[in-house]
PDB file of N, CA and C in Angstrom:
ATOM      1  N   UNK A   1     -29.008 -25.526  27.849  1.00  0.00           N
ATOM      2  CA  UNK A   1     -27.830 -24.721  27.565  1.00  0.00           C
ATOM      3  C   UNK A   1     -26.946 -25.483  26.578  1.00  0.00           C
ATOM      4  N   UNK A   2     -26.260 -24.977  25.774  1.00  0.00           N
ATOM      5  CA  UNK A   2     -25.604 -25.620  24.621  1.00  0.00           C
ATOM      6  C   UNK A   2     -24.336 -25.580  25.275  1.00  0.00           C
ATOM      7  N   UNK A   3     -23.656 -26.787  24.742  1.00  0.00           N
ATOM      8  CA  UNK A   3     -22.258 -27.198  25.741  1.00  0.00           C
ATOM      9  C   UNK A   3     -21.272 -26.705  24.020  1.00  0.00           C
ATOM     10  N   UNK A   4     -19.733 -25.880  24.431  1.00  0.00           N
ATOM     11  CA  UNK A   4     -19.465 -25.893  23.558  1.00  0.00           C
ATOM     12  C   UNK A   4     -18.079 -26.571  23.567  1.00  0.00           C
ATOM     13  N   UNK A   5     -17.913 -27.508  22.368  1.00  0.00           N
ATOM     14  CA  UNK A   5     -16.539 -28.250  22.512  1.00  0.00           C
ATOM     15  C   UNK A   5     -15.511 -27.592  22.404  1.00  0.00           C
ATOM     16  N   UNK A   6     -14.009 -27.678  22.500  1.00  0.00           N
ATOM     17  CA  UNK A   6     -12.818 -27.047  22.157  1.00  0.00           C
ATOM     18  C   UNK A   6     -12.882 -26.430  20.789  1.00  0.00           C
ATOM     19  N   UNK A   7     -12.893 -28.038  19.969  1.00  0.00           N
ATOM     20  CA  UNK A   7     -12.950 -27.746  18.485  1.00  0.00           C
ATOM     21  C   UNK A   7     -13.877 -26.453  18.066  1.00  0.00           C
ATOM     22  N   UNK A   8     -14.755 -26.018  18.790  1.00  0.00           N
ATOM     23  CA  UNK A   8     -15.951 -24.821  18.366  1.00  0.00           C
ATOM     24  C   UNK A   8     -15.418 -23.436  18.936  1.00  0.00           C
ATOM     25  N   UNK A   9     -14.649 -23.762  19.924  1.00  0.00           N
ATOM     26  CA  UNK A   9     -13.999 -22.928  19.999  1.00  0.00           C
ATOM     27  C   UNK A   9     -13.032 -22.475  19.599  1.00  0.00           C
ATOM     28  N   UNK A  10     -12.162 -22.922  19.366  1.00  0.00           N
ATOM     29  CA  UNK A  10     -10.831 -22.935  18.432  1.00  0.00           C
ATOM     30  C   UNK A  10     -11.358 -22.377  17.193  1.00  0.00           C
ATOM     31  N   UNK A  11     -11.845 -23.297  16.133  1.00  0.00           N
ATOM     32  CA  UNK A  11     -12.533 -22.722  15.514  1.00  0.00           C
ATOM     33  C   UNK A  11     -13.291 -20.938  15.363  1.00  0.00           C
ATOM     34  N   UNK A  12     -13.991 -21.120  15.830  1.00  0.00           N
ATOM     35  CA  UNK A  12     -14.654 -19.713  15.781  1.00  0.00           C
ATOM     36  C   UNK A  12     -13.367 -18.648  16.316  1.00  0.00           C
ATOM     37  N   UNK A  13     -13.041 -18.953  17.179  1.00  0.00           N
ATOM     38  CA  UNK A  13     -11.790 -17.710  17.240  1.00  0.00           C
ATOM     39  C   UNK A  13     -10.569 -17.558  15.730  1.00  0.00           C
ATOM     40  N   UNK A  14     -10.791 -18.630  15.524  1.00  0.00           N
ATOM     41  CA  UNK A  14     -10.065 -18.562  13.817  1.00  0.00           C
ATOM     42  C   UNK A  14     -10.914 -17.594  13.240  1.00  0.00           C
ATOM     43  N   UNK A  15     -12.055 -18.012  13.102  1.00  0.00           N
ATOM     44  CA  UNK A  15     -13.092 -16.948  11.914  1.00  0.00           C
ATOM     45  C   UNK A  15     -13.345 -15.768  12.498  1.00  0.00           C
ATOM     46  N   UNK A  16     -13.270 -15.381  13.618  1.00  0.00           N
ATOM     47  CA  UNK A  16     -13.514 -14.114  14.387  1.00  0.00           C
ATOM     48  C   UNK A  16     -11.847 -13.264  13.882  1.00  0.00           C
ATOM     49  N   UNK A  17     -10.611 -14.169  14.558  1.00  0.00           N
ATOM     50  CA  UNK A  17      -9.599 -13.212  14.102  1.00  0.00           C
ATOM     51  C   UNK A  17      -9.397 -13.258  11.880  1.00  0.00           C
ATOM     52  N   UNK A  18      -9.567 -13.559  11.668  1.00  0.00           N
ATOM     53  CA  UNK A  18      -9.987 -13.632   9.861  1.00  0.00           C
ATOM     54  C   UNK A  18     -11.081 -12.528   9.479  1.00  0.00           C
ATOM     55  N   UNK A  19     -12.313 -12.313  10.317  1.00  0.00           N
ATOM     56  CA  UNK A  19     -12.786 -11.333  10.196  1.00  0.00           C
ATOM     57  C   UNK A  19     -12.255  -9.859  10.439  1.00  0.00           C
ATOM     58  N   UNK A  20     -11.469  -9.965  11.818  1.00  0.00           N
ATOM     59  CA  UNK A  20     -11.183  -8.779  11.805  1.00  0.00           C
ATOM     60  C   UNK A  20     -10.125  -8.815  10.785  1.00  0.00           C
ATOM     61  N   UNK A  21      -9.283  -9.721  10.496  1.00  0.00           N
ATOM     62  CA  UNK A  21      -8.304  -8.742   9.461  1.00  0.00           C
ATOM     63  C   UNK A  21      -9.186  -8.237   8.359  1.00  0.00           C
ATOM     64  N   UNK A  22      -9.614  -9.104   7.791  1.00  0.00           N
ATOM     65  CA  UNK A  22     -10.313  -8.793   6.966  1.00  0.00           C
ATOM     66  C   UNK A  22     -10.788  -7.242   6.837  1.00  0.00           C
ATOM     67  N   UNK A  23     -11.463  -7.041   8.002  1.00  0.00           N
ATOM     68  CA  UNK A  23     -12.080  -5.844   8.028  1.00  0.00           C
ATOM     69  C   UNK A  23     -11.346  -4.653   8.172  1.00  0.00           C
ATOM     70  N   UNK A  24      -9.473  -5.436   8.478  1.00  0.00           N
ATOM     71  CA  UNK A  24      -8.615  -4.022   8.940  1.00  0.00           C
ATOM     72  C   UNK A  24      -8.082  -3.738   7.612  1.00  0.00           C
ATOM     73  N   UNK A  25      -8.210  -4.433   6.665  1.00  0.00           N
ATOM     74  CA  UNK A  25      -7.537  -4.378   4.983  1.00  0.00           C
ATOM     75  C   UNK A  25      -8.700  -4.028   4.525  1.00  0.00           C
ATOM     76  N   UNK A  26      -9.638  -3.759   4.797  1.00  0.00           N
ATOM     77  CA  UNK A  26     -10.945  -3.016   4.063  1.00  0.00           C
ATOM     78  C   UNK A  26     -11.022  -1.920   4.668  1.00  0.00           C
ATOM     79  N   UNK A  27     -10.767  -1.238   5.930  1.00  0.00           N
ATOM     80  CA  UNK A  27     -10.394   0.090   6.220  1.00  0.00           C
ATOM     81  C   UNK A  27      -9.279   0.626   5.853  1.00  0.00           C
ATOM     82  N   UNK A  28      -8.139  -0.118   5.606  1.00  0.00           N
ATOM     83  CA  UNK A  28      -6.839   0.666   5.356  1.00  0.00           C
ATOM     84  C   UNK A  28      -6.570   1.266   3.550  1.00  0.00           C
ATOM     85  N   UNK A  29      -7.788   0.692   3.307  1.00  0.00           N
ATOM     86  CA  UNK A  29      -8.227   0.460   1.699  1.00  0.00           C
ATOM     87  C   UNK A  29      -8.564   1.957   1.739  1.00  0.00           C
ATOM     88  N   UNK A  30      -9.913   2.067   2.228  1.00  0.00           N
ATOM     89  CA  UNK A  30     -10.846   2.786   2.220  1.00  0.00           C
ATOM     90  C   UNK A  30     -10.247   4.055   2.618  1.00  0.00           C
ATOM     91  N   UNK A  31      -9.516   4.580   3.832  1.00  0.00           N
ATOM     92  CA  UNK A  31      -8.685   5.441   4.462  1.00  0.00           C
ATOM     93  C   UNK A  31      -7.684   6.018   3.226  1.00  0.00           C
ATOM     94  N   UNK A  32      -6.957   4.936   2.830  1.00  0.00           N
ATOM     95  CA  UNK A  32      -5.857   5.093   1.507  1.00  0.00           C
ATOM     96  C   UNK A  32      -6.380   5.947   0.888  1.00  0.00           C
ATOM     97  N   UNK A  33      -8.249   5.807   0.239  1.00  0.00           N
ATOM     98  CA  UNK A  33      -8.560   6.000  -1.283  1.00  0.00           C
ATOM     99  C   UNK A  33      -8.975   7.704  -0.654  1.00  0.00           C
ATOM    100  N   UNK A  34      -9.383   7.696   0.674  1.00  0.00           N
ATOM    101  CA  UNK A  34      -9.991   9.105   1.190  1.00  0.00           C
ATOM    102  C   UNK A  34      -9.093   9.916   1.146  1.00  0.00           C
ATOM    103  N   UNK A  35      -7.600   9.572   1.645  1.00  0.00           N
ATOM    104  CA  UNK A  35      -6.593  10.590   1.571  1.00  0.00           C
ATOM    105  C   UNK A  35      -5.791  11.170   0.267  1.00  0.00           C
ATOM    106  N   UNK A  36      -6.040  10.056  -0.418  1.00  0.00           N
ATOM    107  CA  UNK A  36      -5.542  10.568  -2.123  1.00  0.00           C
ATOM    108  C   UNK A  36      -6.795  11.324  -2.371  1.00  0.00           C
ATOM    109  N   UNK A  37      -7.664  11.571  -2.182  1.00  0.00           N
ATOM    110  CA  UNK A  37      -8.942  12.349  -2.914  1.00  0.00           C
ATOM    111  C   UNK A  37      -8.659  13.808  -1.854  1.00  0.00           C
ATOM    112  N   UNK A  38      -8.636  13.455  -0.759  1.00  0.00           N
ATOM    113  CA  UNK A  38      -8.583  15.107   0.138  1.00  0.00           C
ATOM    114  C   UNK A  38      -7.137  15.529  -0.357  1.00  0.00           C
ATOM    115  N   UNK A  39      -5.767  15.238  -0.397  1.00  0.00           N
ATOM    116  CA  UNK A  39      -5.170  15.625  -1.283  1.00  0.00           C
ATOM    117  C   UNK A  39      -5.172  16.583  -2.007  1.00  0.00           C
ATOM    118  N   UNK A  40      -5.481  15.576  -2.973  1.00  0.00           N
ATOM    119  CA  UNK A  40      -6.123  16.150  -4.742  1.00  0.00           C
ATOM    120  C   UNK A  40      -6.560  17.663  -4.275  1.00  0.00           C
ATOM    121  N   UNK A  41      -7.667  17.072  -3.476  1.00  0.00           N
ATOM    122  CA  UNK A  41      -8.959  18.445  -3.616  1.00  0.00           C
ATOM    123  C   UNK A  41      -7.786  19.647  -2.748  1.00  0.00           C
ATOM    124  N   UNK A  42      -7.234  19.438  -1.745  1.00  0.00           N
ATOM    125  CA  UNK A  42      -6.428  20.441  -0.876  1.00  0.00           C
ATOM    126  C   UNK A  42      -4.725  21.132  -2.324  1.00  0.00           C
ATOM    127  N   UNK A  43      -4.692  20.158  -3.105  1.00  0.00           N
ATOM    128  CA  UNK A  43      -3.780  20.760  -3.656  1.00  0.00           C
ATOM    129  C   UNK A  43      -4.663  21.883  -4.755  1.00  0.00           C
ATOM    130  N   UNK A  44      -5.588  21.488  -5.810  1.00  0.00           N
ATOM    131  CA  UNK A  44      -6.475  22.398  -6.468  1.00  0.00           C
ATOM    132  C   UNK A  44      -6.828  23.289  -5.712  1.00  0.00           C
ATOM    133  N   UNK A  45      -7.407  23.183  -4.271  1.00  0.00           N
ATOM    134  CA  UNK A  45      -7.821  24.604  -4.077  1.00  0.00           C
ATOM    135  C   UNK A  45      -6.707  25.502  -3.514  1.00  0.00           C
ATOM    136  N   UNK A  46      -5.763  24.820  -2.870  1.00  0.00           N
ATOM    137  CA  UNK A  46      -4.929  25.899  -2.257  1.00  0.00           C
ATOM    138  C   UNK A  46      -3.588  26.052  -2.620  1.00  0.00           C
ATOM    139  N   UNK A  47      -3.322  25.268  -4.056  1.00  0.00           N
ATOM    140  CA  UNK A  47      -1.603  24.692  -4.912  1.00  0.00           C
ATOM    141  C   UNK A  47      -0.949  23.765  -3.999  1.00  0.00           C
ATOM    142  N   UNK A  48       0.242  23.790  -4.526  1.00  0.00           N
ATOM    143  CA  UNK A  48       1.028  22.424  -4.084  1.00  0.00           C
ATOM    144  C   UNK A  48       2.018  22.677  -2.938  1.00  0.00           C
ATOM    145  N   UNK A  49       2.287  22.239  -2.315  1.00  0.00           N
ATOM    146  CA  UNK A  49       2.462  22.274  -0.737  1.00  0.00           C
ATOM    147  C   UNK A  49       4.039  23.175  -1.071  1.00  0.00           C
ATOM    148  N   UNK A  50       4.670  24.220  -0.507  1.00  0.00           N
ATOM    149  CA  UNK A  50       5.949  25.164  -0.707  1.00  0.00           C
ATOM    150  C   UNK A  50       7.383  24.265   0.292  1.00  0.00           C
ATOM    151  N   UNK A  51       7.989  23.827  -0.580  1.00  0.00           N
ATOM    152  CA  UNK A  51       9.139  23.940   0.074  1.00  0.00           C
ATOM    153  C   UNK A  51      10.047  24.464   1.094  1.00  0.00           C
ATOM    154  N   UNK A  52      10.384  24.519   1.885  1.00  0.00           N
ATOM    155  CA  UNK A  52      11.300  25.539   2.598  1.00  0.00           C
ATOM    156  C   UNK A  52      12.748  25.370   1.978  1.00  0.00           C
TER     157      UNK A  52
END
């Protein structure tokens, strides 16, 4: 069984929470670019949203 030191632990929970941000600024990216495009497409087909 592999013994694991502090330092490996400490560690890796660094690169684990770095990953997830990582990965939450690559969805919030991605989400961003989807909603400017459905948008777009919802204003062309149906015009631009009416005031009250």
């Amino acid at each position: 069984m592999i013994r694991l030191s502090n330092e490996v632990i400490f560690y890796g929970g660094i690169l684990i929470a770095g990953c997830s941000l990582l990965a939450m600024i690559l969805h919030l990216c991605i989400s961003q670019v989807q909603k400017v495009r459905l948008h777009s497409k919802l204003v062309q087909e149906y015009g631009e949203k009416q005031k009250k």
